[in-house]
N, C-alpha and C. Protein backbone atom coordinates (compact mmCIF):
# COMPACT_ATOMS: atom_id res chain seq x y z
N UNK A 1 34.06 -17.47 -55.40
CA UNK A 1 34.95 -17.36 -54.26
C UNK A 1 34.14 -16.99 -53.03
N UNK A 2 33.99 -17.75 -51.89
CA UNK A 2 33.73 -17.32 -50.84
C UNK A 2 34.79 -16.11 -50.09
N UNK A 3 33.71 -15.34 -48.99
CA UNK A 3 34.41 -13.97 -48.45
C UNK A 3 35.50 -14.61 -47.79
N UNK A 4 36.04 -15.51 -47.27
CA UNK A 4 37.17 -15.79 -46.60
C UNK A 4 37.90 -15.73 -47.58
N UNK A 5 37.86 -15.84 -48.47
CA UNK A 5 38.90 -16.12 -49.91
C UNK A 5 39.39 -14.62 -50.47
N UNK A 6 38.14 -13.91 -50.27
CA UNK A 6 38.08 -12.60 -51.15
C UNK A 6 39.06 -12.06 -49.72
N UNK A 7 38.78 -11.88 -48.70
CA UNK A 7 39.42 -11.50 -47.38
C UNK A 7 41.20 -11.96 -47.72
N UNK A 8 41.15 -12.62 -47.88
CA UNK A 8 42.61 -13.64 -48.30
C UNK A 8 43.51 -12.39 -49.02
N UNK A 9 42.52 -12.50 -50.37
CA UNK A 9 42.85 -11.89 -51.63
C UNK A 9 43.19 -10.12 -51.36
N UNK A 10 42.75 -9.47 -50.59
CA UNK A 10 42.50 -8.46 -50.23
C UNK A 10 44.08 -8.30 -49.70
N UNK A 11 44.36 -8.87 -48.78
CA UNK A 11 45.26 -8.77 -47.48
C UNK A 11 46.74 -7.79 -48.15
N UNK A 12 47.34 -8.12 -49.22
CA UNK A 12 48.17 -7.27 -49.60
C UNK A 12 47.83 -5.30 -49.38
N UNK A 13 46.86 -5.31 -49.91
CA UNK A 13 46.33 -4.10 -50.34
C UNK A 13 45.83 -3.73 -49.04
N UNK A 14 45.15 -4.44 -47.96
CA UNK A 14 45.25 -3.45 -46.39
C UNK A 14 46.81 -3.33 -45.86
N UNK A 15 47.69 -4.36 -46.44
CA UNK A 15 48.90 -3.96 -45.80
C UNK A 15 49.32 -3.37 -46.13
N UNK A 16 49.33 -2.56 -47.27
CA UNK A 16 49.94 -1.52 -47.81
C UNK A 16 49.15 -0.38 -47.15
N UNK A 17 47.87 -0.14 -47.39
CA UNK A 17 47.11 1.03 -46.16
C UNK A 17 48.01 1.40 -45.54
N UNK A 18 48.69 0.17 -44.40
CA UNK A 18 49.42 1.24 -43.33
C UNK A 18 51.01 1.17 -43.40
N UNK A 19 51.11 1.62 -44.96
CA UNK A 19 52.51 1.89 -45.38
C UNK A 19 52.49 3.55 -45.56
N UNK A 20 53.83 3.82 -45.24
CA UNK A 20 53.77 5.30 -45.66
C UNK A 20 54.04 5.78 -46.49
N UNK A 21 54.13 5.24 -47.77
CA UNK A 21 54.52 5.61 -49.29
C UNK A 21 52.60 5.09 -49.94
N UNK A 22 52.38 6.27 -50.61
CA UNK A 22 51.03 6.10 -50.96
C UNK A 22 51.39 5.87 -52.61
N UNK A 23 52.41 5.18 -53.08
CA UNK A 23 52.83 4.62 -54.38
C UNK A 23 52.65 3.16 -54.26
N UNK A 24 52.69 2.55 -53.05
CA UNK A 24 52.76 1.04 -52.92
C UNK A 24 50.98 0.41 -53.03
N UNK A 25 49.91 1.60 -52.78
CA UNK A 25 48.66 0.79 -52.50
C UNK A 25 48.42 0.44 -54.23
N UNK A 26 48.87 0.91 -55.27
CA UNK A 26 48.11 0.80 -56.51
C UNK A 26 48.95 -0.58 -56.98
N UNK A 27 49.97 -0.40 -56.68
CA UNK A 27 50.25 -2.09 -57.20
C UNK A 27 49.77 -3.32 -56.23
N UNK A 28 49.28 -2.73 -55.23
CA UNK A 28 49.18 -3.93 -54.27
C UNK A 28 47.20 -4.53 -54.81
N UNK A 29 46.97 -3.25 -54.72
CA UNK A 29 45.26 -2.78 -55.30
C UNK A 29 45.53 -3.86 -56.61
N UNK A 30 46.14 -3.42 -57.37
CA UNK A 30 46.46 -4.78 -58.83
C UNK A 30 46.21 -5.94 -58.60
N UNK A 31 47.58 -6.47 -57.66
CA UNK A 31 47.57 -7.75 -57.08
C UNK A 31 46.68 -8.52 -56.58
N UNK A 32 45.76 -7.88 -55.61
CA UNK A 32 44.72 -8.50 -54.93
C UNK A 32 43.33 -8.73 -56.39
N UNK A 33 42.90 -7.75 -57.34
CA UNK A 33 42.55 -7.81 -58.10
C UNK A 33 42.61 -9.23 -59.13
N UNK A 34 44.01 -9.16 -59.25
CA UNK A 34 44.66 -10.33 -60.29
C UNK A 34 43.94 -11.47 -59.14
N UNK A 35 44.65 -11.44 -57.99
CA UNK A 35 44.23 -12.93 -57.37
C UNK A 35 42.54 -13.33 -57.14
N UNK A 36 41.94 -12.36 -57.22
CA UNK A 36 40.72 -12.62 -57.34
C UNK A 36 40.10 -12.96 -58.32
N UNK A 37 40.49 -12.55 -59.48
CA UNK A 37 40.13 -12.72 -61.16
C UNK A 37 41.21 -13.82 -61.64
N UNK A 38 41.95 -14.30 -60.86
CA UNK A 38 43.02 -15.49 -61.22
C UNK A 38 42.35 -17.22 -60.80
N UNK A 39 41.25 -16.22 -59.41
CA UNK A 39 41.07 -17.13 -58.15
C UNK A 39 40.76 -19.31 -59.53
N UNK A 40 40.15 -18.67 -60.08
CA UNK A 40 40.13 -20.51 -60.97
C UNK A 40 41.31 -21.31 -61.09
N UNK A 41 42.70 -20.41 -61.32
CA UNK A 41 43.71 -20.92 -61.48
C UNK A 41 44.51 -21.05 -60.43
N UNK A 42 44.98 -21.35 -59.49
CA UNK A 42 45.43 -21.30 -58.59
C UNK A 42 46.94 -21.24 -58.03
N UNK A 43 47.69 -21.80 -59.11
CA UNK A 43 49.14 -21.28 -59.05
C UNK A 43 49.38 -19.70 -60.05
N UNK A 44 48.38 -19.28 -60.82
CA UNK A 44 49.00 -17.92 -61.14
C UNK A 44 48.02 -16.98 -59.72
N UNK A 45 47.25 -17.29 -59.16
CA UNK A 45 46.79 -16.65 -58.13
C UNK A 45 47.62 -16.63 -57.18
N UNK A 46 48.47 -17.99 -56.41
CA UNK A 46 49.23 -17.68 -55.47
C UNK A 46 50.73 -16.66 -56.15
N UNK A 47 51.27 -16.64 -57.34
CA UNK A 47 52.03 -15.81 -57.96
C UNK A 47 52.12 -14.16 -57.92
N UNK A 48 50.62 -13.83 -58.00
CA UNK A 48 50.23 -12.77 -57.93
C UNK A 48 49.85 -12.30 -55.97
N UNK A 49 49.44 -13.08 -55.54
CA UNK A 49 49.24 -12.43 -54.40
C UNK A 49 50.48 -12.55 -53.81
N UNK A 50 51.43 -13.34 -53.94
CA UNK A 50 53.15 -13.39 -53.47
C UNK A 50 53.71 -12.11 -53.56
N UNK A 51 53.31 -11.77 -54.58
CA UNK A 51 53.85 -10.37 -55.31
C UNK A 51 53.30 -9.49 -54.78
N UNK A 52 52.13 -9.45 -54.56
CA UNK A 52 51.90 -8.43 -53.82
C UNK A 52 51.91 -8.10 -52.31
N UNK A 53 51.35 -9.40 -52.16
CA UNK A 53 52.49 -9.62 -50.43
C UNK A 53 53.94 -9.29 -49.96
N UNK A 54 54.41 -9.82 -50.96
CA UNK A 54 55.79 -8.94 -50.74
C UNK A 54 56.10 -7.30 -50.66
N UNK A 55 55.33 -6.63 -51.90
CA UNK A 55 55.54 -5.58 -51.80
C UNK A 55 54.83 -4.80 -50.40
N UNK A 56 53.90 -5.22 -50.17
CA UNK A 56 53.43 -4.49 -48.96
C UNK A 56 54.08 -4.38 -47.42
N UNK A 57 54.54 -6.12 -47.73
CA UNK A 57 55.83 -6.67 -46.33
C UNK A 57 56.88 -5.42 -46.38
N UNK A 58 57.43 -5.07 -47.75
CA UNK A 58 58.71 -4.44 -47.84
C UNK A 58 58.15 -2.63 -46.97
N UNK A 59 56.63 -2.44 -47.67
CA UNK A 59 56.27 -1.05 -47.70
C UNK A 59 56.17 -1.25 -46.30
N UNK A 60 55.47 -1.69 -45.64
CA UNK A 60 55.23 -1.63 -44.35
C UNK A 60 56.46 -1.60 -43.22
N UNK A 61 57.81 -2.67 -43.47
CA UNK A 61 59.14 -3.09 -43.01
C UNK A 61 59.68 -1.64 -43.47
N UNK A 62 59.70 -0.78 -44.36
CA UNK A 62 60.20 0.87 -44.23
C UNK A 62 59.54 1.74 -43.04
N UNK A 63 58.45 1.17 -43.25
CA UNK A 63 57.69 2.65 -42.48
C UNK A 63 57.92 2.41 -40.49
N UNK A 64 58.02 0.75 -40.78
CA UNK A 64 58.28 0.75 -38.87
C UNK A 64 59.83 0.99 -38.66
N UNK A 65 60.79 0.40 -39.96
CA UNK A 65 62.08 1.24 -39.61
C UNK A 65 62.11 2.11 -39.09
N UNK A 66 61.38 3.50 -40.09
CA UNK A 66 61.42 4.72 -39.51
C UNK A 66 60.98 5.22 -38.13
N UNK A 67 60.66 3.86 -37.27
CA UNK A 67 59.84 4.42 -35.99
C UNK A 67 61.01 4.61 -35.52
């Protein structure tokens, strides 16, 4: 995998960083993991980073509510 890819793969898990529930980085930390160790297969990679994209969208969509 080139670093643009790994950068890709990552992106859940910085979006969770700037969530304010520090329960959301370890599944997101998973996710990006899976999609990187998935990266050969490419529909269970986009599966897994969906998933974790989502969860970080949701963690992050709480914390600016609260602004």
């Amino acid at each position: 995998m080139s670093v643009l890819q790994i950068s890709i793969a990552a992106l859940p898990f910085l979006v969770s960083l700037a969530s304010r529930s520090s329960k959301v980085i370890a599944p997101c930390l998973l996710a990006s993991i899976f999609t990187v160790l998935l990266g050969d297969e490419p529909h269970r990679a986009a599966v897994a980073w969906c998933v974790g994209t989502l969860i970080a969208a949701v963690a992050l969509r709480e914390r600016l509510r609260a602004i």
